[in-house]
Protein backbone atom coordinates (compact mmCIF):
# COMPACT_ATOMS: atom_id res chain seq x y z
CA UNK A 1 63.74 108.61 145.99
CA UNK A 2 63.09 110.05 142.56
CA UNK A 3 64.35 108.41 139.80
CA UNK A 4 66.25 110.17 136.56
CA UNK A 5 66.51 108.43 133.53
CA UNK A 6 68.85 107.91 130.20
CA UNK A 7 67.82 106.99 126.90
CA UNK A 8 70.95 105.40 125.00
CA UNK A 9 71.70 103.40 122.35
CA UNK A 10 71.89 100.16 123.16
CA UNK A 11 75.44 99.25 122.19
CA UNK A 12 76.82 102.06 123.32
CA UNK A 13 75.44 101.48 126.57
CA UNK A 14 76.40 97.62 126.09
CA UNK A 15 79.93 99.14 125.92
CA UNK A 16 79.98 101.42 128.81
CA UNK A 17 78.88 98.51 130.67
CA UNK A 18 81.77 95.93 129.70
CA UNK A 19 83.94 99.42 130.04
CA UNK A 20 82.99 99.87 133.70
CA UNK A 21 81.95 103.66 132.97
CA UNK A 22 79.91 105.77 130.97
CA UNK A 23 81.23 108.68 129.72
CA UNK A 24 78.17 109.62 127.76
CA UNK A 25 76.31 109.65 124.46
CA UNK A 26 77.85 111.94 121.61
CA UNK A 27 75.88 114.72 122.36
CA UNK A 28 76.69 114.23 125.77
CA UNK A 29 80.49 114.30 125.21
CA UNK A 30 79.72 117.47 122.57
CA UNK A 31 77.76 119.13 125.90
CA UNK A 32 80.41 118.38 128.68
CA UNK A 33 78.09 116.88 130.70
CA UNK A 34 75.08 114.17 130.71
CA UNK A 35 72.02 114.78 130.00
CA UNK A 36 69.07 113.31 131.57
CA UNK A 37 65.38 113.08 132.15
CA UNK A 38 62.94 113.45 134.74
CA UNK A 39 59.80 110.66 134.40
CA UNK A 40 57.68 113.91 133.35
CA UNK A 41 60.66 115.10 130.65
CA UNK A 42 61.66 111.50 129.48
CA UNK A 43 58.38 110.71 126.48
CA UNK A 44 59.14 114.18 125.27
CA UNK A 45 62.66 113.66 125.17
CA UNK A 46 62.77 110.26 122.86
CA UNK A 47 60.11 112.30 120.54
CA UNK A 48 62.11 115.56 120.19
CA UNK A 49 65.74 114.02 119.93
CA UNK A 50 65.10 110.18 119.17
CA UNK A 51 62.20 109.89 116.85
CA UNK A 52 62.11 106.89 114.82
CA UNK A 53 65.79 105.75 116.15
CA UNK A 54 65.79 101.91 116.92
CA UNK A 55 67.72 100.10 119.66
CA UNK A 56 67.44 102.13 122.59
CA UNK A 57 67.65 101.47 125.92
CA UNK A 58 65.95 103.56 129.00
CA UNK A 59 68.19 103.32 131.64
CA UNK A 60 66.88 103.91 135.05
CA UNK A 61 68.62 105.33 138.04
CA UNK A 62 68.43 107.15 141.06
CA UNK A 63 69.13 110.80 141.39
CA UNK A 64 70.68 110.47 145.12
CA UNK A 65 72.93 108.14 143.47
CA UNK A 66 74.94 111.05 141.44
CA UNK A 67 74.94 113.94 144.98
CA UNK A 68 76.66 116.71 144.10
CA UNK A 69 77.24 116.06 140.71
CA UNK A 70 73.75 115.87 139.05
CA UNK A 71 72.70 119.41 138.67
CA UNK A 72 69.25 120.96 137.42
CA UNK A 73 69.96 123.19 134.84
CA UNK A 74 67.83 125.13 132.52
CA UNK A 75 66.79 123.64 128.97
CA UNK A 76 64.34 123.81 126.55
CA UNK A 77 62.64 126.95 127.17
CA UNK A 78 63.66 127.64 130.84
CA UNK A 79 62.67 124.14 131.76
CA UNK A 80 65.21 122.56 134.43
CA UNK A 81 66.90 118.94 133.04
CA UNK A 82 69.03 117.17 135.44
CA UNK A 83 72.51 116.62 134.05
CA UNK A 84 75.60 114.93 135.66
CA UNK A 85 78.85 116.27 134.81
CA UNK A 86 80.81 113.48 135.70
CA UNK A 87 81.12 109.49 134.30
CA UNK A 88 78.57 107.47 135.42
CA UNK A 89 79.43 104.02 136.56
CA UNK A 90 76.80 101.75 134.84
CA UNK A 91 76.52 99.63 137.89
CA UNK A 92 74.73 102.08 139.53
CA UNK A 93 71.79 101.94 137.04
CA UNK A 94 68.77 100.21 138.67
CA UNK A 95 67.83 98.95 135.60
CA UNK A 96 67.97 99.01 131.80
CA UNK A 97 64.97 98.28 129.46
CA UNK A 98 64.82 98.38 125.41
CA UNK A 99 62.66 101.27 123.98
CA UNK A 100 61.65 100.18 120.45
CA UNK A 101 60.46 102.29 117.95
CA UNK A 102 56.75 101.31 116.78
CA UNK A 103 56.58 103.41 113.71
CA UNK A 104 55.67 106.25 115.41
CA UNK A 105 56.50 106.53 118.69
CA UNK A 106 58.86 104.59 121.02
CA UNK A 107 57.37 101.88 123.71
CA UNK A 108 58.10 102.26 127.21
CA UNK A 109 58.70 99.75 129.30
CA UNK A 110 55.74 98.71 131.44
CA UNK A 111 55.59 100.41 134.66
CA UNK A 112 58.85 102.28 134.15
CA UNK A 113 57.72 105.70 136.01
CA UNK A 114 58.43 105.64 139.60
């Protein structure tokens, strides 16, 4: 199964998780829906929208999880993102790994494409 992924700030996503749901980044909430990243989008993603922002998580999970309500909808330049327009219930994540900025460029975790 393909995997979609989130990049968050890590207390935010801290609080989802005590919270039992994730209702979504501020952008996110601003958008109406989620947005996500494919493995191909996600590096691009952190350097267009997250450059040199600290404590970030990549947060891993898989699209079948979401059915119906992850959709792939054009972005950037015609280029389809999936989104999920519904809360996401962090216990569904397959895992969660911290993204820290190097000075120039985030660090992904080791083996984190699949």
């Amino acid at each position: 199964m393909p995997h979609v992924y989130k990049i968050v700030d890590s207390t935010v996503w801290a609080n989802a998780t005590k919270a039992g749901v994730f209702k979504g980044a501020a952008i996110d909430l601003r958008d109406g829906y989620i947005h996500l990243s494919s493995a191909d989008q996600a590096e691009e993603t952190a350097r267009l929208h997250f450059a040199g922002v600290a404590n970030l998580l990549l947060v891993a999970f898989e699209a079948a999880v979401f059915g119906k309500n992850l959709k792939w909808e054009a972005s950037r330049g015609g280029t389809l993102f999936p989104h999920v327009h519904v809360s996401i219930d962090p216990a569904t994540a397959l895992w969660a790994k911290p993204m820290p900025w190097n000075g120039a460029t985030h660090d992904f975790p080791p083996g984190w494409k699949s």
